[in-house]
Protein backbone atom coordinates (compact mmCIF):
# COMPACT_ATOMS: atom_id res chain seq x y z
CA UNK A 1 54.02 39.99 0.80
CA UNK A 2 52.90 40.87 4.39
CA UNK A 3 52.32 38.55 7.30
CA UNK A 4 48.60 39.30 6.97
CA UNK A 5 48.22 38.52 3.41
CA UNK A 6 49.63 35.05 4.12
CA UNK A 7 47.34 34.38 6.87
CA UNK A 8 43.85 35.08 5.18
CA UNK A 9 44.14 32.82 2.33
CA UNK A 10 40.17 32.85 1.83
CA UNK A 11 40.58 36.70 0.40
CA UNK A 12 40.60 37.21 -3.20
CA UNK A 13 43.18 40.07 -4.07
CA UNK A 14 43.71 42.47 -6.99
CA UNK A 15 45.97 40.65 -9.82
CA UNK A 16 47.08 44.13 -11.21
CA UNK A 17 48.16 45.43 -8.08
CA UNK A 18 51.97 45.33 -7.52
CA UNK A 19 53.45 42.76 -5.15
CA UNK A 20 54.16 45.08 -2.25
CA UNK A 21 50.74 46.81 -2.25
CA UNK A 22 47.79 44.42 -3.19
CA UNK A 23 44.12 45.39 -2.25
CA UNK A 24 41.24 42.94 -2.18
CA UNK A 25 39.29 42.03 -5.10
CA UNK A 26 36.40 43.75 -5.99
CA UNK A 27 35.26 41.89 -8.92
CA UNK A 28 36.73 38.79 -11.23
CA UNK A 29 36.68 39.24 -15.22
CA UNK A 30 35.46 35.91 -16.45
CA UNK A 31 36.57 36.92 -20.18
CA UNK A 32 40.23 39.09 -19.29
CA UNK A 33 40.87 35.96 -16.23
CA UNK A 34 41.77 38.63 -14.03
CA UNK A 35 40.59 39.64 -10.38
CA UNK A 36 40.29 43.68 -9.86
CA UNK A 37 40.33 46.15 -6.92
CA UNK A 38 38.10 49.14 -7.05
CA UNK A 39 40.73 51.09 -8.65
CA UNK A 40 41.45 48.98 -11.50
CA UNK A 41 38.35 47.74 -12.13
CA UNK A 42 37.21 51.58 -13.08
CA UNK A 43 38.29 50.48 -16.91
CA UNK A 44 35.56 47.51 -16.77
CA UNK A 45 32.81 49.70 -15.77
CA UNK A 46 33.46 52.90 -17.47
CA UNK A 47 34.21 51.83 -21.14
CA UNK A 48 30.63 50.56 -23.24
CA UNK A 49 32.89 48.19 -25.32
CA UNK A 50 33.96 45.90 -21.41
CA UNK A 51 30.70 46.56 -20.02
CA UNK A 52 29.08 44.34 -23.01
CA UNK A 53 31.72 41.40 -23.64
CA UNK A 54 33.64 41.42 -20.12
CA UNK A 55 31.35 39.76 -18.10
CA UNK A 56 32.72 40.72 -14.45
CA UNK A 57 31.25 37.73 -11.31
CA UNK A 58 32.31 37.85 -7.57
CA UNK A 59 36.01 37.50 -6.85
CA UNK A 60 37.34 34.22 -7.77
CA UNK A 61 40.68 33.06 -7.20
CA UNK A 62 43.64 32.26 -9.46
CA UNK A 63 45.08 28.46 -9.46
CA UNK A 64 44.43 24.77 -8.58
CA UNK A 65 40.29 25.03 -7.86
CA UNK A 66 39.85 28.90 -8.79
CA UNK A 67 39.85 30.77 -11.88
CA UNK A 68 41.74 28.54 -13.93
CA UNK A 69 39.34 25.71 -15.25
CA UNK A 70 36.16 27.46 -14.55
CA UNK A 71 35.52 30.16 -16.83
CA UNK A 72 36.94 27.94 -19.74
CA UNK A 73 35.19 24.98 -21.63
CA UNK A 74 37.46 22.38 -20.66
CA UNK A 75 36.97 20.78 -24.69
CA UNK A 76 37.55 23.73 -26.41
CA UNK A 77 39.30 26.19 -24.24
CA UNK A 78 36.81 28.84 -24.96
CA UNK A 79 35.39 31.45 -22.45
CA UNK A 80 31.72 29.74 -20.71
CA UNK A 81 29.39 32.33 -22.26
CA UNK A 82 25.78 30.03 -22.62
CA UNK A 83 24.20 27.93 -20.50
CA UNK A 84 22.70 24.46 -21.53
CA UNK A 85 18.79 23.90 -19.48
CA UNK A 86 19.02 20.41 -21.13
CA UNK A 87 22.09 19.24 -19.35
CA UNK A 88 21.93 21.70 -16.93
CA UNK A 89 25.65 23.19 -17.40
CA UNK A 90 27.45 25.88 -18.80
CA UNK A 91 28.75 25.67 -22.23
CA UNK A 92 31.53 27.53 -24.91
CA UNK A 93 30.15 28.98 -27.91
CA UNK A 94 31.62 26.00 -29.94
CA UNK A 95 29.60 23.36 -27.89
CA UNK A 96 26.54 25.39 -28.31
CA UNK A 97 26.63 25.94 -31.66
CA UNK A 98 29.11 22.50 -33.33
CA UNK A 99 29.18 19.63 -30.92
CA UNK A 100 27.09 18.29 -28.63
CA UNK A 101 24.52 21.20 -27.60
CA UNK A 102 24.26 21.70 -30.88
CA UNK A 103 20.58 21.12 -30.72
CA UNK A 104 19.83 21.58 -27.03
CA UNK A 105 18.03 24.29 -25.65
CA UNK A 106 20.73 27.10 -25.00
CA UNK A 107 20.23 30.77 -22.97
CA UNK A 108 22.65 33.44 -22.44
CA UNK A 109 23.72 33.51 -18.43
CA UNK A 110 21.30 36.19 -18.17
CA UNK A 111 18.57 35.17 -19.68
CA UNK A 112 19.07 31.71 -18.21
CA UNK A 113 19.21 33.09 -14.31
CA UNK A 114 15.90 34.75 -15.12
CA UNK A 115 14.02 31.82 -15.87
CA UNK A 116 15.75 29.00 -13.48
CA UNK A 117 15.31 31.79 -10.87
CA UNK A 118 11.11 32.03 -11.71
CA UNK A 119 11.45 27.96 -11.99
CA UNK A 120 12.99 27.90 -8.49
CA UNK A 121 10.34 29.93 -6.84
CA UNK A 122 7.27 28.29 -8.02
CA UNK A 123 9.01 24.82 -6.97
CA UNK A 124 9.47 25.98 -3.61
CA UNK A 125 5.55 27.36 -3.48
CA UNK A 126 4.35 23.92 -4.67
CA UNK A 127 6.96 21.75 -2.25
CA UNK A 128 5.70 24.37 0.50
CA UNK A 129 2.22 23.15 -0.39
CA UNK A 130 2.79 19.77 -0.41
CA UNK A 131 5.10 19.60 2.72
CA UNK A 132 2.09 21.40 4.55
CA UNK A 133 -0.56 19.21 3.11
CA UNK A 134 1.40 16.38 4.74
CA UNK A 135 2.11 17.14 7.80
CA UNK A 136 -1.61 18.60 8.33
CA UNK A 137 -2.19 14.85 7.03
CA UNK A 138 -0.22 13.23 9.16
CA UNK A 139 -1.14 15.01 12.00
CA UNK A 140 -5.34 14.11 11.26
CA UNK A 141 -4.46 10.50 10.98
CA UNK A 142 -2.26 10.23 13.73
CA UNK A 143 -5.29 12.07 15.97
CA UNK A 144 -8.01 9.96 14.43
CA UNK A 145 -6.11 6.66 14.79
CA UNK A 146 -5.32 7.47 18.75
CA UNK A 147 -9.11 8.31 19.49
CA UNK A 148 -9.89 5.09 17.26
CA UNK A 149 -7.88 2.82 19.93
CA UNK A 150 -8.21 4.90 22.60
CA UNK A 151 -12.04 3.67 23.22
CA UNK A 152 -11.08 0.85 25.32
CA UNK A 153 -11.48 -0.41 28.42
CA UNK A 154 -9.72 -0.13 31.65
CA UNK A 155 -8.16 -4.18 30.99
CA UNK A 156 -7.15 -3.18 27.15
CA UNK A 157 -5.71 0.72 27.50
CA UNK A 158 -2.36 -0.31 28.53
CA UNK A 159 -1.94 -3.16 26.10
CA UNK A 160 -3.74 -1.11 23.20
CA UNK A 161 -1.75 2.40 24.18
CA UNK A 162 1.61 0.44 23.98
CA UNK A 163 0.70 -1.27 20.54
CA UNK A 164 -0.19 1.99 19.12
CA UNK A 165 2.52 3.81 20.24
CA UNK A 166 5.16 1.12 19.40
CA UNK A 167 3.76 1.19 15.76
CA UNK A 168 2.86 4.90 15.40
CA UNK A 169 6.29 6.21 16.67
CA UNK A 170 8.01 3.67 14.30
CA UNK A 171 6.08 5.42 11.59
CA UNK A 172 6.43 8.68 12.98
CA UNK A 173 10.34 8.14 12.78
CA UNK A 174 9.85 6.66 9.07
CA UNK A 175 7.91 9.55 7.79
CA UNK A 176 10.28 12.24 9.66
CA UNK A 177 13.50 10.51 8.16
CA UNK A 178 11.80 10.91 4.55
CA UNK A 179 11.24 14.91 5.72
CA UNK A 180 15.14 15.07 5.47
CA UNK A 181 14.27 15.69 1.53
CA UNK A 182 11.76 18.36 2.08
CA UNK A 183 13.95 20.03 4.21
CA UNK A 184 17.33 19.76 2.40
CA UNK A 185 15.41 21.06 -0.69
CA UNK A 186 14.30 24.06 1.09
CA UNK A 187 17.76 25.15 2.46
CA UNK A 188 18.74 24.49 -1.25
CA UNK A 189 15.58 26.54 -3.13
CA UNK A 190 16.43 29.62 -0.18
CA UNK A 191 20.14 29.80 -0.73
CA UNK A 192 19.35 29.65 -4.43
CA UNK A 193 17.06 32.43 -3.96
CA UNK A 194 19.67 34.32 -1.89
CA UNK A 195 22.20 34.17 -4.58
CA UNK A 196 22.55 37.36 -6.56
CA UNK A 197 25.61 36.51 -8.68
CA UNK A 198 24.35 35.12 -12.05
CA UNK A 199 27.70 32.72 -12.12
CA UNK A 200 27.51 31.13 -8.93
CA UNK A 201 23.51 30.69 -9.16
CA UNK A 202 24.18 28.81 -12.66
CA UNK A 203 26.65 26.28 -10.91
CA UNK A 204 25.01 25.88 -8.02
CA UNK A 205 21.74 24.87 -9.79
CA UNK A 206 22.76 21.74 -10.42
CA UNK A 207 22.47 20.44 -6.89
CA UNK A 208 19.36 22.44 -6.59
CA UNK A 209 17.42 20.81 -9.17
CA UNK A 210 18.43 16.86 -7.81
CA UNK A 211 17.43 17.81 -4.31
CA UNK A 212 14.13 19.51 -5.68
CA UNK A 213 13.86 16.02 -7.59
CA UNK A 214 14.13 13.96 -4.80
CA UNK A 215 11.67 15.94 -2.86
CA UNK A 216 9.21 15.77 -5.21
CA UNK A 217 10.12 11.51 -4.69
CA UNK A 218 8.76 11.61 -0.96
CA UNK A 219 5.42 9.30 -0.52
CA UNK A 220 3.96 10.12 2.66
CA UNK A 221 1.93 7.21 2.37
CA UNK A 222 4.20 4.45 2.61
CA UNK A 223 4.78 2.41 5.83
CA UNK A 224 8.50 1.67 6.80
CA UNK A 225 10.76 0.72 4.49
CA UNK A 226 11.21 -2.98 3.44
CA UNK A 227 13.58 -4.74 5.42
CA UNK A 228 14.84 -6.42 8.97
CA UNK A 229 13.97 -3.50 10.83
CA UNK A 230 10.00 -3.62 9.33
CA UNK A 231 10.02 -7.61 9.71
CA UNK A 232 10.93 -7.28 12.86
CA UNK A 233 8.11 -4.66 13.93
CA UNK A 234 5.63 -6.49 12.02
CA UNK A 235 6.42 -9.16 14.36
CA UNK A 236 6.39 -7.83 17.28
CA UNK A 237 3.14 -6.41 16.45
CA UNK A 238 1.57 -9.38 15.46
CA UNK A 239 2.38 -10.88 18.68
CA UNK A 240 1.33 -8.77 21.16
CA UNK A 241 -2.10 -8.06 18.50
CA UNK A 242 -2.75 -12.40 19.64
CA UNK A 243 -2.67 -11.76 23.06
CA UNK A 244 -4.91 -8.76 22.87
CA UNK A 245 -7.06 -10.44 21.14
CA UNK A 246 -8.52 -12.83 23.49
CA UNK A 247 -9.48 -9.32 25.69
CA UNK A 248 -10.91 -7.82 23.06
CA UNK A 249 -13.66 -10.93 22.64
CA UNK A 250 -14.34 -10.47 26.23
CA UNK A 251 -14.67 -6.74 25.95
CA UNK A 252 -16.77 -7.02 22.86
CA UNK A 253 -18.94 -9.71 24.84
CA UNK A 254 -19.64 -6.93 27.74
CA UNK A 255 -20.17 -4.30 25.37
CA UNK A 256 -22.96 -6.70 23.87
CA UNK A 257 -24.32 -7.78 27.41
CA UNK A 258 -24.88 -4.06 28.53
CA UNK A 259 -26.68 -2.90 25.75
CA UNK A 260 -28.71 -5.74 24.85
CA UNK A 261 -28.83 -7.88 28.23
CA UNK A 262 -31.71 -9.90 27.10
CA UNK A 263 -30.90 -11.57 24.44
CA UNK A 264 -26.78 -11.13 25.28
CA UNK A 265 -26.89 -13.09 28.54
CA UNK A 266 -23.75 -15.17 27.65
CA UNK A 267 -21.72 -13.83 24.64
CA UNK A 268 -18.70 -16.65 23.88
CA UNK A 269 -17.03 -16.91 20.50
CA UNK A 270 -16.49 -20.44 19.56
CA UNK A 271 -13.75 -21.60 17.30
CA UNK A 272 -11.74 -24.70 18.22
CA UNK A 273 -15.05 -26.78 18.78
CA UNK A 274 -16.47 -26.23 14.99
CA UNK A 275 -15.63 -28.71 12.77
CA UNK A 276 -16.98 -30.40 9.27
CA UNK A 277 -19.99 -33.37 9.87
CA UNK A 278 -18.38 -36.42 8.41
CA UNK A 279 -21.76 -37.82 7.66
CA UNK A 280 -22.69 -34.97 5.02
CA UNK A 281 -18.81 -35.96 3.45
CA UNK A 282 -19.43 -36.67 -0.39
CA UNK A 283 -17.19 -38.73 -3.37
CA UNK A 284 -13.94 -37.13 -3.71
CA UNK A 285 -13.81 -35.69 -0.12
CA UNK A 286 -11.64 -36.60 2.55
CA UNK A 287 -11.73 -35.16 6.34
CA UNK A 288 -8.50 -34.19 8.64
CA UNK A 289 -8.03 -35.89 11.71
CA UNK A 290 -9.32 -33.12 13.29
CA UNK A 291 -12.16 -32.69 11.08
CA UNK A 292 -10.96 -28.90 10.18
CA UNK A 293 -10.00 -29.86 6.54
CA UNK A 294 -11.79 -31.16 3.90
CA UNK A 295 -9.15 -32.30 0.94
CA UNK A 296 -10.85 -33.33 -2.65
CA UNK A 297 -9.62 -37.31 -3.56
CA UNK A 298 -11.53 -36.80 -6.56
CA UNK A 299 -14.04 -35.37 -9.27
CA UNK A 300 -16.11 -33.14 -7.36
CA UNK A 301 -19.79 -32.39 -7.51
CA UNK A 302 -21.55 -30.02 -5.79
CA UNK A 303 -21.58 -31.01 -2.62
CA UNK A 304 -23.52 -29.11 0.81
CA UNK A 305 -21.26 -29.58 4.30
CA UNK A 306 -22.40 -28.98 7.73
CA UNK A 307 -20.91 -27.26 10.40
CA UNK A 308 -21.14 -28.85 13.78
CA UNK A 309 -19.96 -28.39 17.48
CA UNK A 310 -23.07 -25.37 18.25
CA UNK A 311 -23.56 -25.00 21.86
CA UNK A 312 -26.79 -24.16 23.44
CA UNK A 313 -25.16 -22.22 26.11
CA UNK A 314 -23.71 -19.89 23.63
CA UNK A 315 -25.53 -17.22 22.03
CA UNK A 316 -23.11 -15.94 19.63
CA UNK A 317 -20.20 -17.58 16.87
CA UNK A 318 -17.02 -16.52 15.27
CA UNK A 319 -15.73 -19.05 12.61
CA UNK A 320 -13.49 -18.22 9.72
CA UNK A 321 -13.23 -20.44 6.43
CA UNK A 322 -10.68 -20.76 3.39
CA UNK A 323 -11.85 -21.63 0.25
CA UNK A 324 -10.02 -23.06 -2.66
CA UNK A 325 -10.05 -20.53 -6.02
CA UNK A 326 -11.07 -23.68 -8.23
CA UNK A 327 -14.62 -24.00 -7.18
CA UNK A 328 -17.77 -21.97 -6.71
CA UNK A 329 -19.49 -21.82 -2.75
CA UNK A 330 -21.95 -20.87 -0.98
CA UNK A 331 -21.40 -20.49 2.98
CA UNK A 332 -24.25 -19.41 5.71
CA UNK A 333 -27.20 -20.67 8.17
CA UNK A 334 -29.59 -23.17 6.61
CA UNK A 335 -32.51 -24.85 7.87
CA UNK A 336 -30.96 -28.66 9.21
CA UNK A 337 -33.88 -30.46 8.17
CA UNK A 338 -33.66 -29.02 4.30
CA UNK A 339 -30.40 -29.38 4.31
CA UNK A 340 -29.15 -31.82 1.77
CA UNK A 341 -30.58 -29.65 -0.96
CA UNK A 342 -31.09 -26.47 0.90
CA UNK A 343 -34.69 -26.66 -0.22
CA UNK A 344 -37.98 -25.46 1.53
CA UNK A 345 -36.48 -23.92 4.48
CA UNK A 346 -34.92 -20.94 5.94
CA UNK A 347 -31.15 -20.09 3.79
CA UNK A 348 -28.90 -17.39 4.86
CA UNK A 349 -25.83 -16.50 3.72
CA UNK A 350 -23.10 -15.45 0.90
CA UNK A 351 -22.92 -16.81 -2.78
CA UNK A 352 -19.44 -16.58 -4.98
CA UNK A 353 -21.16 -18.00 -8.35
CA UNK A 354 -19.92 -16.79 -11.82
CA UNK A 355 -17.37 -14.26 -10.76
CA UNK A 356 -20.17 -12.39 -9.09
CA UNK A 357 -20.63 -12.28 -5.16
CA UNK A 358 -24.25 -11.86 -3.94
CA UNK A 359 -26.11 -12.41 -0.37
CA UNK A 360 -29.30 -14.07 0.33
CA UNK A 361 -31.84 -14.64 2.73
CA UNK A 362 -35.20 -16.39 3.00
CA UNK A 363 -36.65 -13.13 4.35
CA UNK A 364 -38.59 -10.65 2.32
CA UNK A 365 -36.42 -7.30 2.31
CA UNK A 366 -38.64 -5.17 -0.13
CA UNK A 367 -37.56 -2.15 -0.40
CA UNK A 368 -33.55 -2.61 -0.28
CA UNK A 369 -33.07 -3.33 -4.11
CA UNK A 370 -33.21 -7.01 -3.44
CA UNK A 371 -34.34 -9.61 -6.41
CA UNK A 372 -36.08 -12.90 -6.12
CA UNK A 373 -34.46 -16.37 -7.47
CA UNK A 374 -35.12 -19.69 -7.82
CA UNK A 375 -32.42 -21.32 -5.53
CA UNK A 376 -35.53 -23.29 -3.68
CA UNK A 377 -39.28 -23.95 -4.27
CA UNK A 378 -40.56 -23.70 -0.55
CA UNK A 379 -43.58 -25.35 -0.07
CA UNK A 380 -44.75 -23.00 1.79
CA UNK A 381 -44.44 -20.20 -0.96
CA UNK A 382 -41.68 -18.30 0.84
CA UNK A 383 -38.59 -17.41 -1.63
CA UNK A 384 -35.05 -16.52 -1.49
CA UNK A 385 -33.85 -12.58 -2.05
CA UNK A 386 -30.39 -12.02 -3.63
CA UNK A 387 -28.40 -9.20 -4.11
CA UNK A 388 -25.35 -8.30 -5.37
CA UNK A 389 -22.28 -7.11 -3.80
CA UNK A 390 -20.16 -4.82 -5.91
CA UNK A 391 -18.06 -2.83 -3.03
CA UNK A 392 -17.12 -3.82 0.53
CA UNK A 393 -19.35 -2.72 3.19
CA UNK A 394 -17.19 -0.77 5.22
CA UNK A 395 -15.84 0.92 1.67
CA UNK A 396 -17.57 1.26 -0.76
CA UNK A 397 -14.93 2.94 -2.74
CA UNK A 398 -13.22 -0.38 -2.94
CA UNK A 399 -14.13 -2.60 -5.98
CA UNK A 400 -14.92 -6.33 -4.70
CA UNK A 401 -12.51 -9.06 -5.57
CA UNK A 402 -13.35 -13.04 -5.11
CA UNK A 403 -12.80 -13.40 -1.17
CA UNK A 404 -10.70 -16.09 -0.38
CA UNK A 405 -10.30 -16.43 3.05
CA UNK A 406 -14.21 -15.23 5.00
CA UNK A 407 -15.17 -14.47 8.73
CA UNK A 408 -18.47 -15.38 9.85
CA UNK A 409 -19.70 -13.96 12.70
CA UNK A 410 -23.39 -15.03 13.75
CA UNK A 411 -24.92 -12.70 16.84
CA UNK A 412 -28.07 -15.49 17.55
CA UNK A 413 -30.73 -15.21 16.53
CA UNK A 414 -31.03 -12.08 14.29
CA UNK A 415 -27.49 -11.23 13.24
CA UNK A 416 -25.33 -12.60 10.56
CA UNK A 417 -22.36 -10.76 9.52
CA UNK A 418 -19.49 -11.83 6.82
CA UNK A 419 -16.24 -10.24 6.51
CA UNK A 420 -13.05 -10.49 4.10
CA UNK A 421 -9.80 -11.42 5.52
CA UNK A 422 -7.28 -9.43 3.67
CA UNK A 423 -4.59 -9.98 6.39
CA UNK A 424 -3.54 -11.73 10.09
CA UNK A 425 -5.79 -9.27 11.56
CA UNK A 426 -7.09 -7.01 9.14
CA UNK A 427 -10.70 -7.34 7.63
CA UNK A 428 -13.03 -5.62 5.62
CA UNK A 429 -16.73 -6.08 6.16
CA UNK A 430 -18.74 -7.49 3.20
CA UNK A 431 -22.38 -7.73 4.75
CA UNK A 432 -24.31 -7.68 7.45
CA UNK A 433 -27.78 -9.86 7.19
CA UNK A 434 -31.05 -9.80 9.57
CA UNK A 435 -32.26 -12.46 10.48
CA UNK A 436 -36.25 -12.09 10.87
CA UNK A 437 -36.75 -15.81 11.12
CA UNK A 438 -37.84 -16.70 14.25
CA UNK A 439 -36.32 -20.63 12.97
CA UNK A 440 -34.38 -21.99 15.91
CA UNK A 441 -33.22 -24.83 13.85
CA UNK A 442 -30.12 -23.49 11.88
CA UNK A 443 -26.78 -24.79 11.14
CA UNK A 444 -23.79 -23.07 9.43
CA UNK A 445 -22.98 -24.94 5.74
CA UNK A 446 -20.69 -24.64 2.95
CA UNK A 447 -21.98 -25.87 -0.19
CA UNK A 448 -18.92 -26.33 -3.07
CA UNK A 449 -19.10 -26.86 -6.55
CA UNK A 450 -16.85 -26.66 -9.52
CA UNK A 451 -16.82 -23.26 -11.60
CA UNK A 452 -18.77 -22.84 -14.01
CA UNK A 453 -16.52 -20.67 -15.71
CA UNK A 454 -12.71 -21.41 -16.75
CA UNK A 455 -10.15 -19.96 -14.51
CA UNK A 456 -7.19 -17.61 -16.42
CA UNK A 457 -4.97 -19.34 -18.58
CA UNK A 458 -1.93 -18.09 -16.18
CA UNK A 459 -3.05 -20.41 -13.65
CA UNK A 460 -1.89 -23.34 -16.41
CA UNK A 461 -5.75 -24.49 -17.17
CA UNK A 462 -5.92 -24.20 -21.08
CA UNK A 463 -9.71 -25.95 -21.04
CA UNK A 464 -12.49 -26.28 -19.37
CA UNK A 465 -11.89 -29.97 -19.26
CA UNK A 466 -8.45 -29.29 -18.13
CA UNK A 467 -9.58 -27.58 -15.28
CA UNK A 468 -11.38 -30.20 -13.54
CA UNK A 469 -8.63 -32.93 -14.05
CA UNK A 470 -6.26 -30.06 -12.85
CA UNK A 471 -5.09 -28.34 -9.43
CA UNK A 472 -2.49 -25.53 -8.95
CA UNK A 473 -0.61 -26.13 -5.27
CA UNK A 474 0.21 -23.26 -3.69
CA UNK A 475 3.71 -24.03 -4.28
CA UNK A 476 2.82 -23.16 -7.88
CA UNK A 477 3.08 -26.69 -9.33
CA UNK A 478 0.20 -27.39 -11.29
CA UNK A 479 -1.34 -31.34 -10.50
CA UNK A 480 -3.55 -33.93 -11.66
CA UNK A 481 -6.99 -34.80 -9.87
CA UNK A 482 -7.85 -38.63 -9.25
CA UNK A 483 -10.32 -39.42 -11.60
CA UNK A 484 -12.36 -41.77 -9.20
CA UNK A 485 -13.04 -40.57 -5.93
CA UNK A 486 -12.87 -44.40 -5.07
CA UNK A 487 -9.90 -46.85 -5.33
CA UNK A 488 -9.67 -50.09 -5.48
CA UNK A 489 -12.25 -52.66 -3.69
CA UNK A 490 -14.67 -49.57 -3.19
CA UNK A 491 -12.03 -47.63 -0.34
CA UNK A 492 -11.60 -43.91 -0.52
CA UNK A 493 -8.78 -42.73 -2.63
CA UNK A 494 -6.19 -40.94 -0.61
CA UNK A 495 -6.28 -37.15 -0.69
CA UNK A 496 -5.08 -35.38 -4.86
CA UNK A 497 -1.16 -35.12 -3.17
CA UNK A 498 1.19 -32.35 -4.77
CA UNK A 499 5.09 -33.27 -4.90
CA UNK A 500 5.56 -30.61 -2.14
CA UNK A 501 3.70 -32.97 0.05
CA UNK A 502 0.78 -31.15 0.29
CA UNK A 503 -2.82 -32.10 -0.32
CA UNK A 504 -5.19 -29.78 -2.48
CA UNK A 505 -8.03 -28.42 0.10
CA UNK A 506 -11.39 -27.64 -0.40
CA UNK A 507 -11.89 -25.62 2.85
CA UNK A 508 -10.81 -25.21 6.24
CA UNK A 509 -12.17 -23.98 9.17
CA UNK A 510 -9.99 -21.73 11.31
């Protein structure tokens, strides 16, 4: 053999040719096992009888990883002649027609190149789709969220701009590591395409059809991935969000003061000095130290709390409240001097009652689908409006779920606005109330009383009777109430205590 035929090892040569004078391949016999020159492969192409049982593919070699292994079943040691779309594979008659093929969905190779060649290119038309949908996605909601925090002012750009861009590039890289997919599927789908030879398309498809899978797999939608690296961001985030929050009260106060400098002469947001009025405690409460936390010691009743620590130097309040899921409340302005039965004066607010969440107000808003009810009989003839709340406010697309943790926010005198925490920082408004009341005597309350209807029986309360002796810690143990909200010698019982070593709250203010 020449020096140059045992340098180019990647050329296929003729097997008929003799030893002294072999010429490339042309073609490879899968049936005859034999690779052809031009010259010898004249017999395959000339004579009817080769041209219909001989199938002829692109030159493949003899030996360890060639010929030898790949146009045989490896079971039956019969010539590959159909191709399995089940299993995705090419099969001997015997597997197609006795073992187990038998009852698979079987094409010859060229019938079978036809129709995973049609498959191929209306994958890659709808993955084109979708990978431009996405990134003309991505690219809108990138744009809108930059002008969204880009409306801030000179003390806030440089903190917001840095937030954004620390959590938008993070995202960026997320979403552009999942493109890997799109991409690999399309250099698969294109060199599938490109591939002429009915053999090598048939083996290769394989590997096209689990990278057109995992394509098809990508969610644009999803944040990071779980893990240290997404823990780690989300912490970050969170705090440099605190410290940006305190500007962002002051900016929202100046944004308040020049367009309604009136009645906006001093905007302040008060939350460490509100705190529960011991004096409007009931049986089976107990307050914190700090007055923040009222914890049930017993049976409760309905019971209406007030909200002190109002300044008269400050025109507008920010106060956020949890509430426990075994009991019904009510939370808003009322009149202080009709407050221990929130009857005959002004009422403002948000009801959770019955499963259903509705907001109220003493003033008459005809017109805006609102219905009278009974909650007081003023005696001056003025009634409370109610109306349901089905959606969130600021999406209405969004079915309404039992809040559990609320922000107030109260713009005095003519503003009262609620909103559902669903995270650190994240909210979703619920309602925004005017005030027309011209009442300069309001307080917020919260007014709690047990549910009227029995909780799930996943929560461990089989009964309604159950249910009041019972509390569920957030541990997940499930606990028995005091039954007397006093103990012995007429003292208040210590706070219902779960093994944990936590007490069972009614609300908090944060």
């Amino acid at each position: 053999m020449s020096d140059n035929l045992q340098k180019d090892h990647h050329v296929v040569y003729c097997d008929m040719c003799t030893e002294d004078n072999k010429q490339p391949a042309r073609k490879t016999c899968m049936k005859c096992e034999i690779s052809m020159c031009v010259q010898h492969l004249q017999a395959h192409l000339t004579t009817p009888v080769l041209l219909q049982t001989h199938p002829l593919t692109e030159p493949i070699a003899s030996g360890n990883g060639g010929l030898v292994g790949t146009t045989k079943c490896p079971q039956h040691g019969k010539l590959l002649e159909y191709y399995c779309l089940d299993d995705l594979t090419c099969v001997c008659v015997s597997c197609a027609i006795e073992d187990q093929h038998s009852k698979h969905n079987m094409k010859t190779f060229s019938t079978a190149h036809k129709e995973l060649l049609e498959k191929v290119q209306a994958e890659q038309q709808a993955l084109l789709v979708k990978a431009d949908g996405a990134i003309t996605s991505l690219e809108k909601w990138e744009k809108n969220e930059r002008e969204k925090l880009g409306r801030s002012s000179v003390r806030l750009i440089e903190a917001v701009t840095n937030l954004r861009d620390l959590a938008l590039t993070r995202v960026q890289s997320s979403v552009s590591a999942r493109m890997v997919s799109i991409k690999t599927s399309k250099s698969s789908l294109q060199a599938a395409k490109s591939e002429k030879d009915t053999f090598r398309f048939l083996q290769m498809y394989s590997q096209v059809n689990q990278d057109l899978e995992n394509a098809k797999a990508v969610d644009f939608r999803k944040g990071l991935e779980p893990g240290s690296d997404r823990n780690k961001l989300v912490e970050e985030i969170t705090q440099r969000g605190e410290k940006m929050m305190e500007q962002v009260s002051n900016f929202w106060g100046s944004l308040l003061t020049h367009v309604d400098p009136e009645n906006q002469q001093e905007i302040s947001t008060v939350r460490s000095n509100l705190y529960f009025d011991s004096e409007t405690l009931g049986q089976g409460m107990t307050l914190s130290k700090d007055g923040k936390k009222v914890f049930n010691s017993g049976q409760l009743e309905k019971k209406i709390l007030l909200i002190q620590g109002m300044s008269s130097r400050v025109n507008s309040y920010r106060w956020g409240i949890s509430l426990s899921k075994d009991y019904d409340w009510t939370i808003g302005l009322c009149d202080k001097k009709f407050a221990i039965h929130l009857q005959h004066g002004d009422i403002f607010g948000l009801c959770w009652k019955g499963n259903n969440l509705s907001s109220f107000t003493t003033d008459d808003l005809e017109g805006e689908n609102t219905v009278p009810m009974q909650l007081n009989k003023s005696a001056t003839g003025r009634r409370v409006y109610t109306q349901v709340i089905s959606h969130c406010g600021e999406d209405v697309g969004e079915q309404m779920v039992r809040p559990e943790e609320v922000e107030v926010i109260w713009s005095c005198p003519n503003s009262l606005s609620f909103y559902n925490l669903i995270g650190q920082h994240q909210r979703r408004k619920i309602v925004t109330l005017t005030i027309g009341s011209t009442n300069q005597d309001l307080t917020p309350f919260v007014c709690l009383e047990m549910q009227s209807q029995v909780r799930p029986v996943e929560d461990g309360y089989g009964s309604y009777a159950q249910q009041r002796q019972q509390w569920k810690c957030s541990c997940g143990r499930v606990n028995r109430r005091n039954q007397n909200p006093y103990g012995c010698g007429g003292q208040k019982s210590s706070p219902n205590i779960c093994g944990c070593g936590k007490a069972e709250v009614l609300c908090e203010l944060f």
